[in-house]
C-alpha atoms as a PDB file:
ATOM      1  CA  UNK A   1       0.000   0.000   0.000  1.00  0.00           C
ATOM      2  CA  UNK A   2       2.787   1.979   0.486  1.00  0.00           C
ATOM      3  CA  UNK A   3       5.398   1.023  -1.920  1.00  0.00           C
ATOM      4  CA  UNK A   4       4.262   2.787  -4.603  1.00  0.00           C
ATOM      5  CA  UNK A   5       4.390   6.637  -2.618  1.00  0.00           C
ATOM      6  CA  UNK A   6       7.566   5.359  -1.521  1.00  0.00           C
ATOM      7  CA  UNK A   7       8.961   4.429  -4.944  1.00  0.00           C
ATOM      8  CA  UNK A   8       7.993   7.443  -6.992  1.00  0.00           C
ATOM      9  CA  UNK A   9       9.461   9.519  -4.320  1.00  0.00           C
ATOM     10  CA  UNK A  10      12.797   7.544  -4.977  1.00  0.00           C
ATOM     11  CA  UNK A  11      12.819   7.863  -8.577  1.00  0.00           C
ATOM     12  CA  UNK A  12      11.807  11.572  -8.244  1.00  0.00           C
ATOM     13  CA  UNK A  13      15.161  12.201  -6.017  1.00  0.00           C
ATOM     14  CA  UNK A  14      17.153   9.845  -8.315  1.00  0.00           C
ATOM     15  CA  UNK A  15      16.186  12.154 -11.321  1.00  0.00           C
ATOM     16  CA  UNK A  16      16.747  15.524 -10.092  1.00  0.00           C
ATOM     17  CA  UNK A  17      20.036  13.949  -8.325  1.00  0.00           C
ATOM     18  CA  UNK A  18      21.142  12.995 -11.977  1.00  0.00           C
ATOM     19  CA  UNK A  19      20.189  16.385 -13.104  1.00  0.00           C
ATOM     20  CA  UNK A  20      22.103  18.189 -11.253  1.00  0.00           C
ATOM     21  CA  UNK A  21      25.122  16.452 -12.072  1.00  0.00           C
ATOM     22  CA  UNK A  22      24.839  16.880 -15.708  1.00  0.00           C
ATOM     23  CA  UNK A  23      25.024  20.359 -14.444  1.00  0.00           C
ATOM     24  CA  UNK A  24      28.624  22.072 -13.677  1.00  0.00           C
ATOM     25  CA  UNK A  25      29.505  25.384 -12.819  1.00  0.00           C
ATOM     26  CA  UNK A  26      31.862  27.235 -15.130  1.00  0.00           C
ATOM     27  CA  UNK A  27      32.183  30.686 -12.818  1.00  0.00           C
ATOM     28  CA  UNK A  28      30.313  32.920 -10.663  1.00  0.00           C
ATOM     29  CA  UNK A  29      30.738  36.550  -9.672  1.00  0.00           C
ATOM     30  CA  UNK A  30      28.759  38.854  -6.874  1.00  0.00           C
ATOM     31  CA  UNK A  31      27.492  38.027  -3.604  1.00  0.00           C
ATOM     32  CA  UNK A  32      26.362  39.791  -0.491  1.00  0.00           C
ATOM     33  CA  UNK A  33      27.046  43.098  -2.124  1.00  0.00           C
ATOM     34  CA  UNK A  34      26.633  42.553  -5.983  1.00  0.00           C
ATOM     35  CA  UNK A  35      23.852  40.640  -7.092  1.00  0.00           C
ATOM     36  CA  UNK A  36      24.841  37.469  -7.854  1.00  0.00           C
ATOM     37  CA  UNK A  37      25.179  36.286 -11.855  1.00  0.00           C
ATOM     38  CA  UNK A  38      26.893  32.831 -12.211  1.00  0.00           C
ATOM     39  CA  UNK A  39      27.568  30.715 -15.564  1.00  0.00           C
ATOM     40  CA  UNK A  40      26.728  26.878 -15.606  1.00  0.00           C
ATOM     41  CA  UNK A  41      27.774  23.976 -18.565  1.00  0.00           C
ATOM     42  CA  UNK A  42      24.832  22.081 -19.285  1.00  0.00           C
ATOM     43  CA  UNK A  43      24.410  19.163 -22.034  1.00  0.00           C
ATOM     44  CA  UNK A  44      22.187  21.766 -24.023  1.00  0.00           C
ATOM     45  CA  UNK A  45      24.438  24.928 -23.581  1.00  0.00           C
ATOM     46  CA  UNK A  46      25.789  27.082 -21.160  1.00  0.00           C
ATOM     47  CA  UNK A  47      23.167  28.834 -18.726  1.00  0.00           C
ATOM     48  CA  UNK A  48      23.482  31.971 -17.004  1.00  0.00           C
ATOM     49  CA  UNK A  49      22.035  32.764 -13.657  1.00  0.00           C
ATOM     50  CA  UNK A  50      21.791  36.018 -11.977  1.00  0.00           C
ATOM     51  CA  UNK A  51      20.106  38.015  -9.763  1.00  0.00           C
ATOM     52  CA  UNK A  52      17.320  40.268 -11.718  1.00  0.00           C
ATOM     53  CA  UNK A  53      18.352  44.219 -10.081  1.00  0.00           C
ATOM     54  CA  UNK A  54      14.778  45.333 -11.648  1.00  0.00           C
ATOM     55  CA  UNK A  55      12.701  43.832  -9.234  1.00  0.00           C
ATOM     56  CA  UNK A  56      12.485  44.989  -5.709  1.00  0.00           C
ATOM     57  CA  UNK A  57      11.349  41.349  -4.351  1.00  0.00           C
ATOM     58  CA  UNK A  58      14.335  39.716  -2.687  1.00  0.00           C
ATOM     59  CA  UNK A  59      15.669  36.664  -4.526  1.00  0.00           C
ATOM     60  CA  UNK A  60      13.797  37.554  -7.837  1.00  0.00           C
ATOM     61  CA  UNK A  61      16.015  34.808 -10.427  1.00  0.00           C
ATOM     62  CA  UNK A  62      16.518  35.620 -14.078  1.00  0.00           C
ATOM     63  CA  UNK A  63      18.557  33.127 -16.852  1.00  0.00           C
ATOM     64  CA  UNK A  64      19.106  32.296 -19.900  1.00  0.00           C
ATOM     65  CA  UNK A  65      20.691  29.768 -22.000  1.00  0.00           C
ATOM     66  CA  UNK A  66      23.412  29.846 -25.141  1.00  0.00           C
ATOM     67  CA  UNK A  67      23.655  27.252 -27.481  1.00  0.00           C
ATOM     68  CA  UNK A  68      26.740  24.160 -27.280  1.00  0.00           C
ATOM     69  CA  UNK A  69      27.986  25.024 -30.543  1.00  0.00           C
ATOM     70  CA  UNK A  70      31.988  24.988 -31.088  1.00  0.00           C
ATOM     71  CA  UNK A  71      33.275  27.834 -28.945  1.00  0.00           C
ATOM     72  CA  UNK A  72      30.197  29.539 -28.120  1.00  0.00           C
ATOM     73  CA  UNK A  73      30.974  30.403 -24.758  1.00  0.00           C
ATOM     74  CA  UNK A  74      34.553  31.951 -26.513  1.00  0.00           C
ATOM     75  CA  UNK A  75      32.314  33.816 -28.730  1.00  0.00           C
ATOM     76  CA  UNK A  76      30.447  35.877 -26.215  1.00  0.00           C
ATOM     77  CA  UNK A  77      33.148  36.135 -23.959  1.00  0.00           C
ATOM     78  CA  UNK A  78      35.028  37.787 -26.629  1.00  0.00           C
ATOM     79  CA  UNK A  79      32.184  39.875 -27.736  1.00  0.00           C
ATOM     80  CA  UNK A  80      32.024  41.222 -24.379  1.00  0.00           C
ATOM     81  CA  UNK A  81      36.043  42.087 -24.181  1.00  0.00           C
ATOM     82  CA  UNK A  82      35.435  43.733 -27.764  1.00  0.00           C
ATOM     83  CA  UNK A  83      32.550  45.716 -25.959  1.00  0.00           C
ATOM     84  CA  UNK A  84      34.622  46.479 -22.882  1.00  0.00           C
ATOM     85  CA  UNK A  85      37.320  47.540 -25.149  1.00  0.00           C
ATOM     86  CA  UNK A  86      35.453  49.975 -27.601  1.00  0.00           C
ATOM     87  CA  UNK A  87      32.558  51.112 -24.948  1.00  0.00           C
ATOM     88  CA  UNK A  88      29.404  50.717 -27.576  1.00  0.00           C
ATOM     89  CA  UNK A  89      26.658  53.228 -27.722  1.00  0.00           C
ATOM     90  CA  UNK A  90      24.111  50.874 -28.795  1.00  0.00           C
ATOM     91  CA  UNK A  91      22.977  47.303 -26.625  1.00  0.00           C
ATOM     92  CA  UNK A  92      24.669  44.165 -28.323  1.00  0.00           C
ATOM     93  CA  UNK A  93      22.598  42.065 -28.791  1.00  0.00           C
ATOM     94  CA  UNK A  94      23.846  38.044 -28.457  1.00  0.00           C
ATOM     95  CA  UNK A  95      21.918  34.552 -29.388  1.00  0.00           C
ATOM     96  CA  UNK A  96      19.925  32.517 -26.984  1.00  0.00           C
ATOM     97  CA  UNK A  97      17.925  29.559 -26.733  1.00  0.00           C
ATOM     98  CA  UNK A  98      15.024  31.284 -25.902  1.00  0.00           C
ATOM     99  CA  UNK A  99      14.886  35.143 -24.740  1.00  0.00           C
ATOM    100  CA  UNK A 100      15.920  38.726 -26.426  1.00  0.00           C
ATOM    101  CA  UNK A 101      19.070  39.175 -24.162  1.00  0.00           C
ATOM    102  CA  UNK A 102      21.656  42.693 -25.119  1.00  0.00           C
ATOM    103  CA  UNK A 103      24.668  43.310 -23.463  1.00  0.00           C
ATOM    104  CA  UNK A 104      24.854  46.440 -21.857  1.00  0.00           C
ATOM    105  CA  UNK A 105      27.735  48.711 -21.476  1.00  0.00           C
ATOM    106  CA  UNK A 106      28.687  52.051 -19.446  1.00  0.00           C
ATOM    107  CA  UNK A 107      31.245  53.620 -18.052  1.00  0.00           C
ATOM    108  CA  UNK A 108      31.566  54.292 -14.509  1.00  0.00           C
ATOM    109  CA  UNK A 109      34.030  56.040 -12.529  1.00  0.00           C
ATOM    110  CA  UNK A 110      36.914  55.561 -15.822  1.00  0.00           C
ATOM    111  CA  UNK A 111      35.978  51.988 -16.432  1.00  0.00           C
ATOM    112  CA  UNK A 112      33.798  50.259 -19.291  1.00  0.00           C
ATOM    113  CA  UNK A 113      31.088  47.863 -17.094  1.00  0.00           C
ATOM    114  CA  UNK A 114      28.449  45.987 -18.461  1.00  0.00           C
ATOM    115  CA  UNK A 115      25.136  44.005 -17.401  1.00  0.00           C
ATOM    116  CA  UNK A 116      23.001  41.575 -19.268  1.00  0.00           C
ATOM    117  CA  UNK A 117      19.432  42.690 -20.145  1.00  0.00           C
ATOM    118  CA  UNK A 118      16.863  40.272 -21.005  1.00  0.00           C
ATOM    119  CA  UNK A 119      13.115  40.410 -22.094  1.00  0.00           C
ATOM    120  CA  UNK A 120      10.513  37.609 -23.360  1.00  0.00           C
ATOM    121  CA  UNK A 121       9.681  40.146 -26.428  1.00  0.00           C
ATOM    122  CA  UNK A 122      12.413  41.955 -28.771  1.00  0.00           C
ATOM    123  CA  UNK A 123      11.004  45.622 -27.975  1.00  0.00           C
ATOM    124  CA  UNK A 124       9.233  44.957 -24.898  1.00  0.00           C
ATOM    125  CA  UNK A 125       9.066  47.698 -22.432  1.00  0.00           C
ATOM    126  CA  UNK A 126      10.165  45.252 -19.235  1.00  0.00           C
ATOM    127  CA  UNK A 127      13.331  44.183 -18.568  1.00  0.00           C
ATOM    128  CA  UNK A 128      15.475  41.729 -16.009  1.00  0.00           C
ATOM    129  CA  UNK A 129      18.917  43.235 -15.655  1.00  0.00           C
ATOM    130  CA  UNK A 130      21.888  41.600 -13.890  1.00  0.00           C
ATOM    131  CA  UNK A 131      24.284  44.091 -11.667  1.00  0.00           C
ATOM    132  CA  UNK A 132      27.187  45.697 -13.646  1.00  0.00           C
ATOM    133  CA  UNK A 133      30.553  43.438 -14.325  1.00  0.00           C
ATOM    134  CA  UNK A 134      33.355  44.438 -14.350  1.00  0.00           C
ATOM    135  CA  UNK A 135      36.839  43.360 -16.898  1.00  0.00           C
ATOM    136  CA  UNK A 136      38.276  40.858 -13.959  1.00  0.00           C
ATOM    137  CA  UNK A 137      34.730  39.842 -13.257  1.00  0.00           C
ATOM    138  CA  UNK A 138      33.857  39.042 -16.592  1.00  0.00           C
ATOM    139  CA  UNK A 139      37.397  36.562 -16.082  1.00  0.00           C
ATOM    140  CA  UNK A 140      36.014  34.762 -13.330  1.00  0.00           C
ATOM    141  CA  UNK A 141      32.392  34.191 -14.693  1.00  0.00           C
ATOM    142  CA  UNK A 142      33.917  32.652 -18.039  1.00  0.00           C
ATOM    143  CA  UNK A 143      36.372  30.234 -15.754  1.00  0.00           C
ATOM    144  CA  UNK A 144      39.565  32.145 -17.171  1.00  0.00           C
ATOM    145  CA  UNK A 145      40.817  32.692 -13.578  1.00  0.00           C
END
């Protein structure tokens, strides 16, 4: 009478046990004074995580997802060096799985920061934003240091 409760619980923990192991993190940046953003390796792509700084609820989660085409990861990384080289005037946008996400890029007090932006709709007037990275962040997030 049990046995069956008792055994779809197991397999339920046995799955999300396995998925989380096809899951591995690739860097993270932020904390208790930066919202958090983090980059994971996933069989589908790489998936990034961060804290959305547009909402005023605490622990409000944003993410999205590139492709795991040859060097994609590289790709974007290096579109975002190019961008915190040459400090754009207009969003980049990059290529997702699923969402409109542009990178973002200011300056602020003499260096070139960026954050992701992401909406369900290309010209939608809602956004998620992450907090600002910085050059050394952006090195840690990508697993370069």
């Amino acid at each position: 009478m049990y046995l069956k409760p008792l055994l779809i619980c197991t397999l339920l923990i046995t799955s999300f046990t396995q998925a989380q192991k096809k899951k591995s993190l690739v860097g993270r940046v932020g904390g208790y004074e930066m919202g958090m953003v983090e980059c994971h390796k996933t069989p589908e792509g790489y998936t990034f995580t961060y804290e959305n700084d547009n909402e005023i609820a605490v622990n409000d989660y944003a993410s999205f997802s590139i492709p795991n085409t040859e060097n994609s990861l590289e790709q974007l990384y290096k579109t975002i060096q190019k961008g915190l080289t040459e400090n754009p005037k207009k969003d980049v946008r990059i290529e997702t799985n699923s969402d409109f996400v542009w990178l973002e890029f200011t300056r602020f007090l003499g260096k070139t920061v960026y954050r992701f932006k992401q909406s369900t709709k290309e010209k939608a007037l809602g956004h998620d934003y992450s907090a600002w990275i910085t050059k050394k962040e952006t090195e840690r997030l990508f697993g370069k240091k």
